[in-house]
C-alpha atoms as a PDB file:
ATOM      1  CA  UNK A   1     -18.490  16.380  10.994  1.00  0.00           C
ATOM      2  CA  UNK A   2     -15.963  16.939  13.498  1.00  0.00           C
ATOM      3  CA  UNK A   3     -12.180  17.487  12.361  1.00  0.00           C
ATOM      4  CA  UNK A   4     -11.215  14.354  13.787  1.00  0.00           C
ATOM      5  CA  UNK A   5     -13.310  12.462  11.594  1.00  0.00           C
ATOM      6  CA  UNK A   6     -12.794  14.544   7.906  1.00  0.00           C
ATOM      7  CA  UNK A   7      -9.093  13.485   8.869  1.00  0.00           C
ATOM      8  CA  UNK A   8      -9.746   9.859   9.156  1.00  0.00           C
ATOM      9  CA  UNK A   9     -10.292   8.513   5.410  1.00  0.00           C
ATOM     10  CA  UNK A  10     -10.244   4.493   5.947  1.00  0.00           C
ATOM     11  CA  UNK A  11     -12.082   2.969   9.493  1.00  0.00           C
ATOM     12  CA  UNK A  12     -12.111  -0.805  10.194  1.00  0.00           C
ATOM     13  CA  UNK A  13     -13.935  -1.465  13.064  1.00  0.00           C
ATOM     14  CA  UNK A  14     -14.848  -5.240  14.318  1.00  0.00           C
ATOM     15  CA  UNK A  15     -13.471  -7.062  11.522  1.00  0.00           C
ATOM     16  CA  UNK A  16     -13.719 -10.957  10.983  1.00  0.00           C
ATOM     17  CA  UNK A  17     -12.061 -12.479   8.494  1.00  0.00           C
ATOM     18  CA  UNK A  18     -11.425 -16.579   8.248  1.00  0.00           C
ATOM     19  CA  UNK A  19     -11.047 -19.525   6.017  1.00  0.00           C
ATOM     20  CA  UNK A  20     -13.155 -22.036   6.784  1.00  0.00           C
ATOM     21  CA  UNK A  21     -12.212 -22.663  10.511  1.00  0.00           C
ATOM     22  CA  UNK A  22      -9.133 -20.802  10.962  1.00  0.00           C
ATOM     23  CA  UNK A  23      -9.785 -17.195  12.110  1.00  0.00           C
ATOM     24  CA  UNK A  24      -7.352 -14.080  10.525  1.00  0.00           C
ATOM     25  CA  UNK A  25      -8.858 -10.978  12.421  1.00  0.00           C
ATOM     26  CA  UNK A  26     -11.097 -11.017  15.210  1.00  0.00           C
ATOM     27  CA  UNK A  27     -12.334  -7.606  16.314  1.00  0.00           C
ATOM     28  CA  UNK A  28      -9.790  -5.800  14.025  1.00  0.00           C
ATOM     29  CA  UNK A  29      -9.740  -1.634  14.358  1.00  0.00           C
ATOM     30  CA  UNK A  30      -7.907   0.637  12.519  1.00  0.00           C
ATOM     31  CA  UNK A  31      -7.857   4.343  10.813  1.00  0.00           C
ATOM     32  CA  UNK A  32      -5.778   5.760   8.686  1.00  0.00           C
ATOM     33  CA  UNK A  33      -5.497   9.451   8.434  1.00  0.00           C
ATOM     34  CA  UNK A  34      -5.961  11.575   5.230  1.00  0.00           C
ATOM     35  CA  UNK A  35      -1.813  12.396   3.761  1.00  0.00           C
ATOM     36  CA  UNK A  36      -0.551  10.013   6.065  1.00  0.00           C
ATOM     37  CA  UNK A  37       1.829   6.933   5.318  1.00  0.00           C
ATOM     38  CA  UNK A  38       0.711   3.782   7.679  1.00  0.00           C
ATOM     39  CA  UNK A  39       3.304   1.094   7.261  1.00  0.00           C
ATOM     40  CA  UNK A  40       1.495  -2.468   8.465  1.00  0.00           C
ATOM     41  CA  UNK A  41       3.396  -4.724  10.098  1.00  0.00           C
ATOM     42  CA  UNK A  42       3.387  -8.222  11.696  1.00  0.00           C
ATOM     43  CA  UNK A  43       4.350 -11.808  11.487  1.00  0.00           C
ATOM     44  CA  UNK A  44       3.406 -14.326   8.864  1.00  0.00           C
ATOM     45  CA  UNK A  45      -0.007 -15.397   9.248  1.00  0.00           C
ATOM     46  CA  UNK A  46      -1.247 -12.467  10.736  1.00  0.00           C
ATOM     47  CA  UNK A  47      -3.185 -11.203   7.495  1.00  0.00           C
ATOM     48  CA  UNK A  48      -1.633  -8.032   6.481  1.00  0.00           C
ATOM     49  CA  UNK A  49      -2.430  -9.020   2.956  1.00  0.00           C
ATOM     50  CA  UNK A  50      -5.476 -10.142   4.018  1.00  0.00           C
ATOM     51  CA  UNK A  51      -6.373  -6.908   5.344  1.00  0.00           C
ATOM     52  CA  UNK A  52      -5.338  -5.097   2.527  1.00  0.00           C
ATOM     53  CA  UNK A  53      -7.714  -6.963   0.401  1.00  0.00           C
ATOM     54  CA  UNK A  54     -10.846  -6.333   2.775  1.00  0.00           C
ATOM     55  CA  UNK A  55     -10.215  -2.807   2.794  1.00  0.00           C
ATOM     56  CA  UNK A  56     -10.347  -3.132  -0.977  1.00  0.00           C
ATOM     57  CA  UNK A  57     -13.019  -5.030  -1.526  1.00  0.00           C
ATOM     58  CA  UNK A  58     -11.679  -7.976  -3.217  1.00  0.00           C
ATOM     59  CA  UNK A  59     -12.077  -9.830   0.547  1.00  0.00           C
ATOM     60  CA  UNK A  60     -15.774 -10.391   1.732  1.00  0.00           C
ATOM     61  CA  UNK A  61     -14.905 -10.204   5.993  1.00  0.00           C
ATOM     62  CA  UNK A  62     -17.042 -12.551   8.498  1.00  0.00           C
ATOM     63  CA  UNK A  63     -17.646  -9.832   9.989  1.00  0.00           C
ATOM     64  CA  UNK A  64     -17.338  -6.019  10.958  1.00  0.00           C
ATOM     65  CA  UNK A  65     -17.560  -2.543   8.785  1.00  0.00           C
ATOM     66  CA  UNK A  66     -15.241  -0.737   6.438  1.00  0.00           C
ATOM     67  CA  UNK A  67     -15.558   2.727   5.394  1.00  0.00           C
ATOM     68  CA  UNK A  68     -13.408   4.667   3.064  1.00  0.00           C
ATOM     69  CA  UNK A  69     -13.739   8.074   2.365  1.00  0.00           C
ATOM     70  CA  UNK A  70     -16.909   7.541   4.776  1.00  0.00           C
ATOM     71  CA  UNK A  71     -18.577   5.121   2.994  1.00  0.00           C
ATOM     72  CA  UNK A  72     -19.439   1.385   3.039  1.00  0.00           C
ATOM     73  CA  UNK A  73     -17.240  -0.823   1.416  1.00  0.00           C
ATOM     74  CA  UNK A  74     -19.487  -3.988   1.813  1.00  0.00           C
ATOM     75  CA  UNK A  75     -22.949  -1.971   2.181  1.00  0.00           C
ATOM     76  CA  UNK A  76     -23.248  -0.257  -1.163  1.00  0.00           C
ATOM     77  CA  UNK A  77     -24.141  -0.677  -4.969  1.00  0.00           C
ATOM     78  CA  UNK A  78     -22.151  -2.145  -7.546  1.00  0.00           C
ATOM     79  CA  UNK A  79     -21.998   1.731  -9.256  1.00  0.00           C
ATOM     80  CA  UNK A  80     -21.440   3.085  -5.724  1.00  0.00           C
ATOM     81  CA  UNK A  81     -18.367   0.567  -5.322  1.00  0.00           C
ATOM     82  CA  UNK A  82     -17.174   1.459  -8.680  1.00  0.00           C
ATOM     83  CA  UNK A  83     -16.935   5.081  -8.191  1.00  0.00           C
ATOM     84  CA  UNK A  84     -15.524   4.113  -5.047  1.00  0.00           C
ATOM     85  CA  UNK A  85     -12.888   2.193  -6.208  1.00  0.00           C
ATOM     86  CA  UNK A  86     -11.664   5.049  -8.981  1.00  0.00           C
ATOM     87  CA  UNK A  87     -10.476   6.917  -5.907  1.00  0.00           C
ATOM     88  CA  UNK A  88      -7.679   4.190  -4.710  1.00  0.00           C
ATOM     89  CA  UNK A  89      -4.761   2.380  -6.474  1.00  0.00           C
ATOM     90  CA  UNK A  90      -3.351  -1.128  -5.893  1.00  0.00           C
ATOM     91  CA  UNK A  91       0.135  -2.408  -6.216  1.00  0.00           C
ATOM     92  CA  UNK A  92       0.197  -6.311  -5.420  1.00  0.00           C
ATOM     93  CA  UNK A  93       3.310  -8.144  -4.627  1.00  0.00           C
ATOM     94  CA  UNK A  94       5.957  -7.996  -7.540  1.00  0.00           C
ATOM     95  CA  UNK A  95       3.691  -5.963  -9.653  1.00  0.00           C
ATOM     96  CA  UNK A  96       0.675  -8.235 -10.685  1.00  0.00           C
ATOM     97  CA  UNK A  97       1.028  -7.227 -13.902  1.00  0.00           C
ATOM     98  CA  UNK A  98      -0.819  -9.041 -17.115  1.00  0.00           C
ATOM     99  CA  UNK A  99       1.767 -10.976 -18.686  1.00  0.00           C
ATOM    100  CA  UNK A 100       0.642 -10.329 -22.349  1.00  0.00           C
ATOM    101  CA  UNK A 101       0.061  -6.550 -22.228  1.00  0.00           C
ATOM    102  CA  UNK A 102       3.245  -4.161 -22.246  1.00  0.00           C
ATOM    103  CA  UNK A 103       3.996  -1.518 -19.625  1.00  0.00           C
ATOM    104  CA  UNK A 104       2.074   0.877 -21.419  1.00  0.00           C
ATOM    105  CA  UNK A 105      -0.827  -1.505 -21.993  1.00  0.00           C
ATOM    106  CA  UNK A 106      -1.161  -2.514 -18.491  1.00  0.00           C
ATOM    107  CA  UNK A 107      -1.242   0.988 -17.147  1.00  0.00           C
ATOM    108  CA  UNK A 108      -3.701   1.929 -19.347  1.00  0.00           C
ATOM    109  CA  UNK A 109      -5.694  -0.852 -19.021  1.00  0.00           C
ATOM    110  CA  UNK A 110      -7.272   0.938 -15.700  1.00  0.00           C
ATOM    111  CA  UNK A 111      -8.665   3.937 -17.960  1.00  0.00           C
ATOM    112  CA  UNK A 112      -9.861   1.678 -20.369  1.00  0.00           C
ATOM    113  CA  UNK A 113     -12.278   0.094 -17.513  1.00  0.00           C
ATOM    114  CA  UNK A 114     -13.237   3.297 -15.805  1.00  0.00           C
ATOM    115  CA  UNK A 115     -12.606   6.374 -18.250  1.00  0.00           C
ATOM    116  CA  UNK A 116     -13.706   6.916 -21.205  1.00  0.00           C
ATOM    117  CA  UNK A 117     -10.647   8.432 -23.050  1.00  0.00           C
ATOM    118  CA  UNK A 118      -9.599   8.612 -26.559  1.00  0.00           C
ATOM    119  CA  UNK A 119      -6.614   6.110 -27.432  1.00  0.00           C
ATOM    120  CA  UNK A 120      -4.130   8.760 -28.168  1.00  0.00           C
ATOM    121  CA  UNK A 121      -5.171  10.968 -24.581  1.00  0.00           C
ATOM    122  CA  UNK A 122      -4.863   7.728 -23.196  1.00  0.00           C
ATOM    123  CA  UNK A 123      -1.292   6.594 -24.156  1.00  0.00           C
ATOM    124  CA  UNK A 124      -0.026   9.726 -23.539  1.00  0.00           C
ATOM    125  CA  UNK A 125      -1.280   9.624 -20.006  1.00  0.00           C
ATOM    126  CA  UNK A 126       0.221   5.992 -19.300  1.00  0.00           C
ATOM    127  CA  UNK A 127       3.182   7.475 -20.678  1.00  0.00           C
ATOM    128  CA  UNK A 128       3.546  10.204 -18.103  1.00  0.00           C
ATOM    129  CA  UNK A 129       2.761   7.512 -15.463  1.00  0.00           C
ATOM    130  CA  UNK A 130       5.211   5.794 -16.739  1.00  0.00           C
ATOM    131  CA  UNK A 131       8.152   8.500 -16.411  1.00  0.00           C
ATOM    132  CA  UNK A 132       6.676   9.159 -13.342  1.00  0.00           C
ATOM    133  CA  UNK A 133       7.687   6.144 -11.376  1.00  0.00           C
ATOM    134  CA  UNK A 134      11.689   7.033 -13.038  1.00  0.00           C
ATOM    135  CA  UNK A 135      10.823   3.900 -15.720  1.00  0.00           C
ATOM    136  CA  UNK A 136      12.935   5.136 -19.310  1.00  0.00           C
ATOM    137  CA  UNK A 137      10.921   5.585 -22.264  1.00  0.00           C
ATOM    138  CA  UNK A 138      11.420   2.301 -23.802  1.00  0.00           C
ATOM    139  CA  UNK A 139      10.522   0.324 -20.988  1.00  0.00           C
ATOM    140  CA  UNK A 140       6.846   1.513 -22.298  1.00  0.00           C
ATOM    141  CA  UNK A 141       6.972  -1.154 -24.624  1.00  0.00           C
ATOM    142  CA  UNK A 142       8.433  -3.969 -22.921  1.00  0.00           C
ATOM    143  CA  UNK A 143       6.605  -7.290 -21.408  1.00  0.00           C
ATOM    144  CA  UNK A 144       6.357  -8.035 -17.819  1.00  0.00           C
ATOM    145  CA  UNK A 145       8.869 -11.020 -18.554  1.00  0.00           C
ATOM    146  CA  UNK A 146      11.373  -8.375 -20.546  1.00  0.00           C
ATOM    147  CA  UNK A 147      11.897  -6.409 -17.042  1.00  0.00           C
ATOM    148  CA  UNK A 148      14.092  -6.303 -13.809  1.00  0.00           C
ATOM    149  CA  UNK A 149      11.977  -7.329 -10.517  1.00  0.00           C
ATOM    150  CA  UNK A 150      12.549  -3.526  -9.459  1.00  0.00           C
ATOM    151  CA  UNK A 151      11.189  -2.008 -13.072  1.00  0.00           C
ATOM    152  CA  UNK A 152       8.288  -4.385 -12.962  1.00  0.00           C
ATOM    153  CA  UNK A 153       7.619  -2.970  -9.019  1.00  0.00           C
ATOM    154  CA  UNK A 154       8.071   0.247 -10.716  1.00  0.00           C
ATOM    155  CA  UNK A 155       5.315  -0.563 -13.630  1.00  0.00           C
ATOM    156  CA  UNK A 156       3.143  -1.993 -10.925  1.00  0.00           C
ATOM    157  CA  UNK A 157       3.465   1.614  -9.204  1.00  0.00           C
ATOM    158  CA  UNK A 158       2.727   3.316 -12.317  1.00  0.00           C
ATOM    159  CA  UNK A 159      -0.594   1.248 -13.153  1.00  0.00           C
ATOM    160  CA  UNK A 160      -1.839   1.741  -9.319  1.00  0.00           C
ATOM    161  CA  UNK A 161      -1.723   5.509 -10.037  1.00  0.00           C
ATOM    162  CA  UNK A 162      -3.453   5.402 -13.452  1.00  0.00           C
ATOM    163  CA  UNK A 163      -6.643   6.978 -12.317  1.00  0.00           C
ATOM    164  CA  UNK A 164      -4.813   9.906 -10.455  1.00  0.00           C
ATOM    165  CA  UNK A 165      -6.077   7.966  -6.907  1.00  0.00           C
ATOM    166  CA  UNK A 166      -6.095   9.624  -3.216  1.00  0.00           C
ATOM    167  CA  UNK A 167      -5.386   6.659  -1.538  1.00  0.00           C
ATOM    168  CA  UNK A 168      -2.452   4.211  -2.607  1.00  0.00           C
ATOM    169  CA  UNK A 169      -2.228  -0.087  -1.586  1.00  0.00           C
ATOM    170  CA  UNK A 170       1.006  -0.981  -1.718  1.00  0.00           C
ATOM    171  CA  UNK A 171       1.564  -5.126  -1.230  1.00  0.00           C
ATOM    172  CA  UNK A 172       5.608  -5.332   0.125  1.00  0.00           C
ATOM    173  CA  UNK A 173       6.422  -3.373  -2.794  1.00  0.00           C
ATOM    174  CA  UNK A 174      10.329  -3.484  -1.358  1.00  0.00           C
ATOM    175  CA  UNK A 175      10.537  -7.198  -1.288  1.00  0.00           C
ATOM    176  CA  UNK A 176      12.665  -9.567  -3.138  1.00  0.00           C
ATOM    177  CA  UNK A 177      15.058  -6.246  -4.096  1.00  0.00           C
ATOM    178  CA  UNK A 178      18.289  -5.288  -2.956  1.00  0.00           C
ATOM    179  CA  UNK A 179      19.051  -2.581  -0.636  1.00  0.00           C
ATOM    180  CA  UNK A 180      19.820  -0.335  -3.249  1.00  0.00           C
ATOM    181  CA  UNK A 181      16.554  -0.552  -4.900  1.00  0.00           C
ATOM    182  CA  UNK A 182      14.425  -1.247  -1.997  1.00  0.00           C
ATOM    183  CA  UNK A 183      15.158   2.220  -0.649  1.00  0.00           C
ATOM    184  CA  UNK A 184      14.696   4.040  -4.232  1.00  0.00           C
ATOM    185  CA  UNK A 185      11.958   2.203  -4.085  1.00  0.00           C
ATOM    186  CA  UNK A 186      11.317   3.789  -0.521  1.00  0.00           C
ATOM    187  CA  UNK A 187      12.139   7.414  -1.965  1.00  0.00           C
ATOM    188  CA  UNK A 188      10.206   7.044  -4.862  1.00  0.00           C
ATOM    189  CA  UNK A 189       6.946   6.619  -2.724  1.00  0.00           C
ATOM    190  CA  UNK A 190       7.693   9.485  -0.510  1.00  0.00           C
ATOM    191  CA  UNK A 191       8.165  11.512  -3.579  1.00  0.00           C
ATOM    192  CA  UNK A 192       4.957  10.739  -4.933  1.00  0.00           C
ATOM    193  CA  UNK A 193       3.226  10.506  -2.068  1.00  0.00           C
ATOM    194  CA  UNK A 194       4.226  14.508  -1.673  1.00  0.00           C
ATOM    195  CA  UNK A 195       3.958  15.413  -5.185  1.00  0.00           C
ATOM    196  CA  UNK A 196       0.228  14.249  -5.341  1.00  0.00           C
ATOM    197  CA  UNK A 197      -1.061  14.586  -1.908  1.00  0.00           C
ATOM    198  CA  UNK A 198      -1.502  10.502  -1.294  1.00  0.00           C
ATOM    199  CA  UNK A 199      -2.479   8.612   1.386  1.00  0.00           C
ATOM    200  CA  UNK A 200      -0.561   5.568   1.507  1.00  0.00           C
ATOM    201  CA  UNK A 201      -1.627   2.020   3.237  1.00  0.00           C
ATOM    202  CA  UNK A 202       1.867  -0.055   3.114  1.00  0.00           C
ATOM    203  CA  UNK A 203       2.366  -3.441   3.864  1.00  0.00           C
ATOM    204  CA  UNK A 204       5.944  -4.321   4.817  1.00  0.00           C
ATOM    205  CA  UNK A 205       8.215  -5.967   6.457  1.00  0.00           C
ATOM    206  CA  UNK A 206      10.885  -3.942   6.141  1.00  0.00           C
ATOM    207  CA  UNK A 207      12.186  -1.984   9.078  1.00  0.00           C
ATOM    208  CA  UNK A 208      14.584   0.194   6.598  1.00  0.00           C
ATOM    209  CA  UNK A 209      10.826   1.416   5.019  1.00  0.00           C
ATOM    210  CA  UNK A 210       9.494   1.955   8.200  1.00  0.00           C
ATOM    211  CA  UNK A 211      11.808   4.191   9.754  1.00  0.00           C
ATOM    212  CA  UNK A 212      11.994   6.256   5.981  1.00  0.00           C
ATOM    213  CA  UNK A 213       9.149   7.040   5.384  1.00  0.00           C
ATOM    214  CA  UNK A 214       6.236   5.693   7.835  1.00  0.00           C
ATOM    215  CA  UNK A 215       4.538   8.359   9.778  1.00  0.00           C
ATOM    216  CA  UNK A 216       2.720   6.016  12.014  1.00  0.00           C
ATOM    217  CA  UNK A 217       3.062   1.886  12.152  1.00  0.00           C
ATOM    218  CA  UNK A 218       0.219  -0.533  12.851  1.00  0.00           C
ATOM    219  CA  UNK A 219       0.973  -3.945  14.447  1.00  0.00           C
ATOM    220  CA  UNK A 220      -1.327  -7.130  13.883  1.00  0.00           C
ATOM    221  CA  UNK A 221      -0.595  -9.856  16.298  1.00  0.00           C
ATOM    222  CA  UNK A 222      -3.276 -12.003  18.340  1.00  0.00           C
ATOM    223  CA  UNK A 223      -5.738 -11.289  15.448  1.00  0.00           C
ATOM    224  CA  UNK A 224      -6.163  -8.066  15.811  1.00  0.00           C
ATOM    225  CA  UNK A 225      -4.370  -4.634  15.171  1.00  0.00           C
ATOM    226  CA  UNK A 226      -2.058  -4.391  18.847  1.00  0.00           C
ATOM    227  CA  UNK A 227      -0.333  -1.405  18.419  1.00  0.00           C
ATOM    228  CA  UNK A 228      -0.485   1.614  16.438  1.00  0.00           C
ATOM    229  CA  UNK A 229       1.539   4.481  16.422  1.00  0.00           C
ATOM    230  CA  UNK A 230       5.111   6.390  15.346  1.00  0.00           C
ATOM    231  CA  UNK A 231       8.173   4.428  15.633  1.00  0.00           C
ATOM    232  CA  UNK A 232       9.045   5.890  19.072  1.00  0.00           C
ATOM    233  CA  UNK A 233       5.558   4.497  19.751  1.00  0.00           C
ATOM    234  CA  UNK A 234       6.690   1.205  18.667  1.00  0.00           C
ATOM    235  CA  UNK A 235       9.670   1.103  20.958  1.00  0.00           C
ATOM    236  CA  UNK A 236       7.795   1.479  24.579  1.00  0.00           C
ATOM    237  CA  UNK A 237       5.197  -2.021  23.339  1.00  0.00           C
ATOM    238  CA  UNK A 238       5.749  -4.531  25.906  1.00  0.00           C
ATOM    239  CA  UNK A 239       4.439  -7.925  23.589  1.00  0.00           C
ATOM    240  CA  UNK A 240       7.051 -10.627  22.579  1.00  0.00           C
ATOM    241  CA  UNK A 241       6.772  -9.876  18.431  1.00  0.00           C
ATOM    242  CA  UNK A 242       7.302  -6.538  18.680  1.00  0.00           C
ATOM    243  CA  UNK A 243       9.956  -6.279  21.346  1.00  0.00           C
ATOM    244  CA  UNK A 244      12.123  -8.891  19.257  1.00  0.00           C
ATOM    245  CA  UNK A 245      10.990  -6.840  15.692  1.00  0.00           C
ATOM    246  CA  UNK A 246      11.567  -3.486  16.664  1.00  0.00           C
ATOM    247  CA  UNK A 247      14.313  -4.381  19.096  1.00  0.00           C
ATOM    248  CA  UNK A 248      16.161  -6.633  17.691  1.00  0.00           C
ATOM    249  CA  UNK A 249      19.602  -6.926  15.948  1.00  0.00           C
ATOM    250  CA  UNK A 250      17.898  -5.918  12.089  1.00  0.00           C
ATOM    251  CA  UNK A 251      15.874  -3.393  13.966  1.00  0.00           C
ATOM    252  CA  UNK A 252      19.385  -1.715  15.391  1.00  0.00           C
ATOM    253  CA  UNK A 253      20.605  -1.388  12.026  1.00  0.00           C
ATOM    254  CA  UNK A 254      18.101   0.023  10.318  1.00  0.00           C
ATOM    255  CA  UNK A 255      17.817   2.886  12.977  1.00  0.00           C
ATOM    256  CA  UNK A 256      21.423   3.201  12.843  1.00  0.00           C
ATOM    257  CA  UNK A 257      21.016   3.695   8.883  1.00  0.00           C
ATOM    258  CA  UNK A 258      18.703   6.078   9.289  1.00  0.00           C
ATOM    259  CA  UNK A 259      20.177   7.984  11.885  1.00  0.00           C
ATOM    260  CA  UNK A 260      23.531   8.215   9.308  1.00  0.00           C
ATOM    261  CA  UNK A 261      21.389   9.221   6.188  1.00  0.00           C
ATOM    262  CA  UNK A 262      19.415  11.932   8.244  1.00  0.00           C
ATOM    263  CA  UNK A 263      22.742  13.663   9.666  1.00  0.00           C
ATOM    264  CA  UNK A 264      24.282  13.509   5.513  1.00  0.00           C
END
């Protein structure tokens, strides 16, 4: 297998995804590359969710092939797409968490599906996950409702790494916080992305996450994935969305923030 490919760990290629008559994707490509973060970008109604979710399985496309990690997301068994699916993590939007299990209960409740762990190895390892994503100790044993938007982000973080994955979904994890916590939020995922060698597939709309901690950016628009490519890439696009997105007066500002923080 050539280097080229080893490197690439998730390929879309022709995808086709629609409700009833309205099309989503048509002819979608993408790959993301092993260790990389790919922030995914566009405007509403262009499916970045949707995506997401065919990547992951939990979307059956029209049309088209996904592979992760080289295999057949669609094409395979129901124990292939299991063992499959104990390689990746999801965090949905604001956490997705069950309502009436605690912190520690909902990050376990991954291992209690796919591992076979005794209780007390178990809590101790949702525990760790827990302090991992900078949660305090007694947040273990709080409800979903009990918690800050950001801690309940941070809980959803914490069960989408439960199985120690390679690859990590992230679902606007930064949005609905403030600035302040959308870029700990930002630093926490570079930290963990680095401290466990992740790949990370991050949907976003924030330009202040892009320019942080993106290595490369893909752009849906007209169905299909337009541009992808570093930020600088970004710039030199010559389409209506993304000259008024990555050009525009919010677009100024975050570069201007980042800029500051990477001269501190």
């Amino acid at each position: 297998m050539a280097a080229a490919d080893q490197d690439r760990i998730i390929r879309v290629r022709g995808l086709v995804t629609r409700f009833g008559s309205h099309v989503v994707h048509d002819g979608l490509d993408l790959d993301v590359r092993r260790g990389e973060i790919i922030g995914v970008v566009g405007g509403s109604g262009t499916g970045k969710s949707v995506l997401l979710r065919a990547i992951v399985g939990l979307l059956k496309p029209a049309e088209g092939r996904i592979e992760v990690f080289g295999q057949s997301v669609r094409d395979t068994s129901d124990a292939e797409y299991r063992a499959l699916r104990r390689r990746w993590g999801v965090m949905f939007q604001d956490g997705a968490l069950f309502s009436s299990l605690t912190v520690r209960q909902n990050v376990e409740a991954p291992m209690r599906e796919q591992l076979q762990l005794a209780p007390d190895l178990r809590e101790t390892l949702a525990a760790i996950k827990v302090r991992m994503v900078g949660l305090p100790e007694n947040a273990q044993d709080k409800y979903p409702s009990e918690l800050s938007g950001g801690m309940r982000k941070r809980a959803g973080f914490a069960r989408a790494i439960a199985l120690d994955p390679e690859i990590v979904f992230l679902d606007e994890p930064t949005a609905g916080l403030d600035p302040i916590g959308a870029a700990a939020f930002d630093i926490l995922i570079k930290q963990l992305q680095n401290a466990l060698g992740l790949t990370v597939f991050l949907v976003t709309h924030d330009l202040d996450s892009l320019h942080a901690i993106c290595d490369r950016v893909a752009v849906l628009a007209d169905r299909r994935v337009l541009a992808v490519g570093t930020m600088a890439d970004m710039l030199e696009v010559d389409h209506p969305w993304v000259r008024e997105y990555f050009h525009g007066p919010r677009a100024r500002a975050a570069l201007a923030s980042s800029v500051t923080e990477g001269a501190a």
